[in-house]
C-alpha atoms as a PDB file:
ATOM      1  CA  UNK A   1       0.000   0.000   0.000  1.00  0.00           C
ATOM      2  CA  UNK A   2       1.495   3.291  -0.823  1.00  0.00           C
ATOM      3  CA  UNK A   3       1.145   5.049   2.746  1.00  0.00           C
ATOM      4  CA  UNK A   4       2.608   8.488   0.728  1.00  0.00           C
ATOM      5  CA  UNK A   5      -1.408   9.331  -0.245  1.00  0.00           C
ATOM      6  CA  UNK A   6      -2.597   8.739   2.959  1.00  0.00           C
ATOM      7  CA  UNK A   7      -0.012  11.382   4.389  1.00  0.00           C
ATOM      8  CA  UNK A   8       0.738  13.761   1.953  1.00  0.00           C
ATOM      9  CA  UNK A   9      -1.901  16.717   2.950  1.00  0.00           C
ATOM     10  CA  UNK A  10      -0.344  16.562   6.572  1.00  0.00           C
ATOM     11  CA  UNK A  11       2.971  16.371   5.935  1.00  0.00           C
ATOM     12  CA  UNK A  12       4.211  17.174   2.609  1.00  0.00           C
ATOM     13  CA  UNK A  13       5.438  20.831   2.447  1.00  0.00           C
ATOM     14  CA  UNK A  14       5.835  22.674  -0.539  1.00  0.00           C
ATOM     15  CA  UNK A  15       3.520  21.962  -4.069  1.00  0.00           C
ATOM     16  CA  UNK A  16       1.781  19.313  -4.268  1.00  0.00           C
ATOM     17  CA  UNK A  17       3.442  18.239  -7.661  1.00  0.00           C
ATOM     18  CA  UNK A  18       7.201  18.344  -5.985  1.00  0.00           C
ATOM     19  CA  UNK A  19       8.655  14.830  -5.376  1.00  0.00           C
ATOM     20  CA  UNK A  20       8.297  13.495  -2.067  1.00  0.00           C
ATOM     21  CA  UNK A  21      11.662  13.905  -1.138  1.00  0.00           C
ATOM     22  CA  UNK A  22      11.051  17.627  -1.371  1.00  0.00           C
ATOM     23  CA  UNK A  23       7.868  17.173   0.432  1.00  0.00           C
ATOM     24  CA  UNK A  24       9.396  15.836   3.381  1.00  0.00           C
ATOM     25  CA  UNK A  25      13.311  17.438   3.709  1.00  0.00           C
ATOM     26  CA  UNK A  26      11.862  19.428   6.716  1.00  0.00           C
ATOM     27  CA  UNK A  27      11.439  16.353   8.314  1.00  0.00           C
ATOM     28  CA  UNK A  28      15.178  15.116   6.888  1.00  0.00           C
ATOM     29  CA  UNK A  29      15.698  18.706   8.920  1.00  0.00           C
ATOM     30  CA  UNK A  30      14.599  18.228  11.965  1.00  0.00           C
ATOM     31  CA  UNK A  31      15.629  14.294  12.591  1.00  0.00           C
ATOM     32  CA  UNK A  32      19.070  15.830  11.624  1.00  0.00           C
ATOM     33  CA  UNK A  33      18.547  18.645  14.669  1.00  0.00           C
ATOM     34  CA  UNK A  34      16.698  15.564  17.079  1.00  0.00           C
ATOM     35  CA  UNK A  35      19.843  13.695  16.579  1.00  0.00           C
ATOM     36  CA  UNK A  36      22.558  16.764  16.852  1.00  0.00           C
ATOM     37  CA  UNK A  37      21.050  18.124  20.418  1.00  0.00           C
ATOM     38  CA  UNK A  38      19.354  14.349  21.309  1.00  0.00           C
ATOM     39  CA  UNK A  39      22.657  13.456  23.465  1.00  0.00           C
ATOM     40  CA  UNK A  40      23.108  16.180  26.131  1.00  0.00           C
ATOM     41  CA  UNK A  41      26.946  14.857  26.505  1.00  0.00           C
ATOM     42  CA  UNK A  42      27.889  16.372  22.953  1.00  0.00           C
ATOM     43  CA  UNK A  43      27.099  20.250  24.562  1.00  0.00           C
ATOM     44  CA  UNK A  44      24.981  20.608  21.052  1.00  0.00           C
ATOM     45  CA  UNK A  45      22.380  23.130  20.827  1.00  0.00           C
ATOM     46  CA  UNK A  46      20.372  24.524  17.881  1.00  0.00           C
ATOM     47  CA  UNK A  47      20.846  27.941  16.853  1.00  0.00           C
ATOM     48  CA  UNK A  48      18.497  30.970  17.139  1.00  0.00           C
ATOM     49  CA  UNK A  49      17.580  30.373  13.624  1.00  0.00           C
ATOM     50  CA  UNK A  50      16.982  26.757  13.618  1.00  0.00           C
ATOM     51  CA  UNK A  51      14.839  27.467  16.630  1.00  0.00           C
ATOM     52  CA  UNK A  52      12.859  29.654  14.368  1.00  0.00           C
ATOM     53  CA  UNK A  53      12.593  27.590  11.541  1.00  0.00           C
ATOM     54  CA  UNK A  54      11.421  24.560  14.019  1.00  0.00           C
ATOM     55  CA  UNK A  55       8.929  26.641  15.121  1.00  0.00           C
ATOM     56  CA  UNK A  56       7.789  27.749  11.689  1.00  0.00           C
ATOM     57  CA  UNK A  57       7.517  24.089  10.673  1.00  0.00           C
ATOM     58  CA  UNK A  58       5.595  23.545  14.443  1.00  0.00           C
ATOM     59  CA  UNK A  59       2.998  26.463  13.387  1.00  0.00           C
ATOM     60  CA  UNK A  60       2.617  25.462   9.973  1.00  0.00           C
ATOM     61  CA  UNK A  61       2.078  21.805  10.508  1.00  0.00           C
ATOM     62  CA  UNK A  62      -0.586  23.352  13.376  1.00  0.00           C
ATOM     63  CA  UNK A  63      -2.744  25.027  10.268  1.00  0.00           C
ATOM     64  CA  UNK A  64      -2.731  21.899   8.505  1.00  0.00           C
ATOM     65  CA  UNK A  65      -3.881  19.673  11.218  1.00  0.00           C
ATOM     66  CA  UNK A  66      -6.407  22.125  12.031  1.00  0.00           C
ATOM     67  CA  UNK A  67      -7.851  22.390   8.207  1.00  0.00           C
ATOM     68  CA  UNK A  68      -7.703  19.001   7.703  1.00  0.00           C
ATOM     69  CA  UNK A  69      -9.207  18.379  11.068  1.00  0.00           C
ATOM     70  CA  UNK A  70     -12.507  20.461  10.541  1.00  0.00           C
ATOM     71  CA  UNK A  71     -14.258  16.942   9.298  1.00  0.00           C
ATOM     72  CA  UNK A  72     -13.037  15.040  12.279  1.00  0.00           C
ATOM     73  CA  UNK A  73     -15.789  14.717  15.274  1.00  0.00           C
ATOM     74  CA  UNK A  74     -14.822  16.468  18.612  1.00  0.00           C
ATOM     75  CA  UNK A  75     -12.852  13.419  19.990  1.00  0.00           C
ATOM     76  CA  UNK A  76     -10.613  13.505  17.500  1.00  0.00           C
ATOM     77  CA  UNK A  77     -10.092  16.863  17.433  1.00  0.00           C
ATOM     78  CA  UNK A  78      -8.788  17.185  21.390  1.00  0.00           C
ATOM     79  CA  UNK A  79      -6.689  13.832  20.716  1.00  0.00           C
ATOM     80  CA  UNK A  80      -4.736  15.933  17.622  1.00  0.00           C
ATOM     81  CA  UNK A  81      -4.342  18.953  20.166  1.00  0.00           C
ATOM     82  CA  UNK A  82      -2.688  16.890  22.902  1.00  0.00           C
ATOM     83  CA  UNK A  83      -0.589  14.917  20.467  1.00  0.00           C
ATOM     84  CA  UNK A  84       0.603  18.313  19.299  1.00  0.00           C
ATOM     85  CA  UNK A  85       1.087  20.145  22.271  1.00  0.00           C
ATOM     86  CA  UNK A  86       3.661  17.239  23.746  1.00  0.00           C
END
């Protein structure tokens, strides 16, 4: 089963006729941050901008939960805003 249709609208940044690998570098982006600051022994932090940019992707991926969401029935909707917030 290609999962890629199922996930596209939520995750895939960008247009929707890029490849997925464009779709989805943010993601490439941020495991690459997880796994920089992920070991407090190596003293790595992000940077004010990556901060920013995390953020950016945080609020943006927000929007698109909440548009996609409008269909969902109220359950749903508080189990996306937990899973978000954490």
């Amino acid at each position: 089963m290609n999962n890629w249709s199922l996930f596209q609208k939520l995750i895939g940044f960008g247009k929707g006729n890029d490849s997925k690998d464009n779709q989805i570098k943010w993601l490439q982006e941020i495991n690459e941050w997880r796994k920089q600051v992920a070991h407090a022994s190596s003293g790595v932090i992000l940077s004010l901008d990556s901060l920013a940019q995390l953020e950016g992707y945080f609020d943006r991926l927000k929007q698109k939960v909440s548009s996609l969401g409008d269909g969902l029935d109220d359950h749903d909707d508080e189990t996306s805003d937990v899973e978000m917030s954490e």
